[in-house]
C-alpha atoms as a PDB file:
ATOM      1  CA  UNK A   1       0.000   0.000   0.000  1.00  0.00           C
ATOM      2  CA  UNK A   2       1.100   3.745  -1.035  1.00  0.00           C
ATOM      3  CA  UNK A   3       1.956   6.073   1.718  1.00  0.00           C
ATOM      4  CA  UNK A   4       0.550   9.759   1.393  1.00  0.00           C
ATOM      5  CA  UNK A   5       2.544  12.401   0.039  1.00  0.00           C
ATOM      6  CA  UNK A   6       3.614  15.324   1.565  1.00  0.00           C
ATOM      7  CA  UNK A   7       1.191  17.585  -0.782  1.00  0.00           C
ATOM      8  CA  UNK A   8      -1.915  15.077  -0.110  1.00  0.00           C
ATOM      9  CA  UNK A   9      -0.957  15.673   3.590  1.00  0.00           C
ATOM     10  CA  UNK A  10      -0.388  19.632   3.477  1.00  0.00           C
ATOM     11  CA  UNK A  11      -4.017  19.461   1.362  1.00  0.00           C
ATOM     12  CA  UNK A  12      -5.832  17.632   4.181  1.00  0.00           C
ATOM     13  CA  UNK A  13      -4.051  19.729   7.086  1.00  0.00           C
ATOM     14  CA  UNK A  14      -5.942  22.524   5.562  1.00  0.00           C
ATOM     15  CA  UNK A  15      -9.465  21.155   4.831  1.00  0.00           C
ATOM     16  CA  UNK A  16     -12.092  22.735   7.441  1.00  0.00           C
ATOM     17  CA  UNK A  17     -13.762  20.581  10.175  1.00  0.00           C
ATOM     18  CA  UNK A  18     -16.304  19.587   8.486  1.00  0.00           C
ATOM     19  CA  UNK A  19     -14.612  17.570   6.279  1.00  0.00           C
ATOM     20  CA  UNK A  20     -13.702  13.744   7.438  1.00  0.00           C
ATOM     21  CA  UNK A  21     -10.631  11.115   6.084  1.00  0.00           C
ATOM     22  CA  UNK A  22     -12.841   8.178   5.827  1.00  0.00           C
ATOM     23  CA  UNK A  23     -10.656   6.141   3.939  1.00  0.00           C
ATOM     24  CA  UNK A  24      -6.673   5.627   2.499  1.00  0.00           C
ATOM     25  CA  UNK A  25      -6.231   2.869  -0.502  1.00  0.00           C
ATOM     26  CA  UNK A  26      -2.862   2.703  -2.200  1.00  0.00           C
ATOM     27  CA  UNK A  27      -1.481   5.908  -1.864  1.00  0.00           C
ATOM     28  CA  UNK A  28      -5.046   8.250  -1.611  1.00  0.00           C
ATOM     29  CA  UNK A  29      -7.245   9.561   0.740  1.00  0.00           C
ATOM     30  CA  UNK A  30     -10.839   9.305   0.557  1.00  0.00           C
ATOM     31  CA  UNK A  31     -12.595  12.438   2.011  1.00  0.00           C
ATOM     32  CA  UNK A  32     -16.434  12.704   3.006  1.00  0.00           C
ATOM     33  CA  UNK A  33     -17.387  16.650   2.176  1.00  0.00           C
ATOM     34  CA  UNK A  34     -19.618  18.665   3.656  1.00  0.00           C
ATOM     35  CA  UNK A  35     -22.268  18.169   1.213  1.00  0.00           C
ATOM     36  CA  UNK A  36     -22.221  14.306   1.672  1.00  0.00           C
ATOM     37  CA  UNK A  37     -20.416  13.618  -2.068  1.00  0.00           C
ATOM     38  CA  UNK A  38     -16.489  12.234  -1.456  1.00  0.00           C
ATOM     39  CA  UNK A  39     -13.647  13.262  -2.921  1.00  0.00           C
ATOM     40  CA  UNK A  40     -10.606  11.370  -3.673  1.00  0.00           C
ATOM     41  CA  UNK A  41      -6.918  12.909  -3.105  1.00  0.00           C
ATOM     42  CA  UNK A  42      -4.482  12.758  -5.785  1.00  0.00           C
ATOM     43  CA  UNK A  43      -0.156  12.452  -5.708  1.00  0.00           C
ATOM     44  CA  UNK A  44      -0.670  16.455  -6.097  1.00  0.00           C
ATOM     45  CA  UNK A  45      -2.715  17.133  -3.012  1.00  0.00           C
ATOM     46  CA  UNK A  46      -5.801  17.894  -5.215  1.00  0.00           C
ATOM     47  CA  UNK A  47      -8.910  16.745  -4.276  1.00  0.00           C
ATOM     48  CA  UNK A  48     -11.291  15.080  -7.393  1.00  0.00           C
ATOM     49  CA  UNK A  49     -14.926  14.383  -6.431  1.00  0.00           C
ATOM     50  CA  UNK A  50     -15.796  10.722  -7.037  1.00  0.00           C
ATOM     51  CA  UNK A  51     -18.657   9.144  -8.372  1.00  0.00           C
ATOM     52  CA  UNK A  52     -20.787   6.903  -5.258  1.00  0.00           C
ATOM     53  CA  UNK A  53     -18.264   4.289  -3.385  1.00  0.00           C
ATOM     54  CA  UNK A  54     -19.239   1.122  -1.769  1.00  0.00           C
ATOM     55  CA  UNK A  55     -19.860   0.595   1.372  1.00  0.00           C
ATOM     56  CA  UNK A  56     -18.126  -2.330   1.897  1.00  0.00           C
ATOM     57  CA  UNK A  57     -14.790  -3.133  -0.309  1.00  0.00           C
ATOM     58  CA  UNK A  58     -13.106  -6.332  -1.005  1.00  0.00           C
ATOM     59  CA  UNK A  59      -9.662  -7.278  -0.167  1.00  0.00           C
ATOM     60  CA  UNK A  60      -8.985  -9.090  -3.212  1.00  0.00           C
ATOM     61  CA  UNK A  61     -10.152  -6.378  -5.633  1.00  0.00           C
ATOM     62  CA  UNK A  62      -8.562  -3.012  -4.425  1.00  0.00           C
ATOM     63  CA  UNK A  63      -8.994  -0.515  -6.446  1.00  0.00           C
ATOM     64  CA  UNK A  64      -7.668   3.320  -6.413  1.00  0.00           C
ATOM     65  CA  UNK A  65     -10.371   6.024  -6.902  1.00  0.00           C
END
C-alpha cells in the first residue's frame, strides 16, 4: 500500500472541520465533504470528487479512486 505524500498531507491539514478522512487505498485519501459527495486525493494534493463508493470493499479487488 502507497503512503501519502507530503502535498496530499499539506491538502488535508488545511481542509475545514467539516470535512472527514474516511478512507486511504494505495497511496489516496478518501474524504467525506460537507455536502455528503467524497472526494478522492491525488499524488498532487488535489482533491477530485468521485462518483458513489461502496460501502463495503473487497480485499482481493482493491482498487484506487
Amino acid at each position: 500500500m502507497g503512503e501519502l505524500t507530503q502535498p496530499q498531507l499539506a491538502r488535508l491539514a488545511t481542509l475545514t472541520d467539516d470535512h472527514t478522512v474516511v478512507a486511504q487505498s494505495e497511496g489516496s485519501a478518501v474524504v467525506k465533504r460537507p455536502d455528503g459527495g467524497s472526494a478522492c486525493g491525488q499524488s498532487n494534493g488535489g482533491l477530485v470528487a468521485t462518483g458513489l463508493l461502496p460501502r463495503v470493499q473487497s480485499y482481493l479487488c482493491l482498487e484506487r479512486c
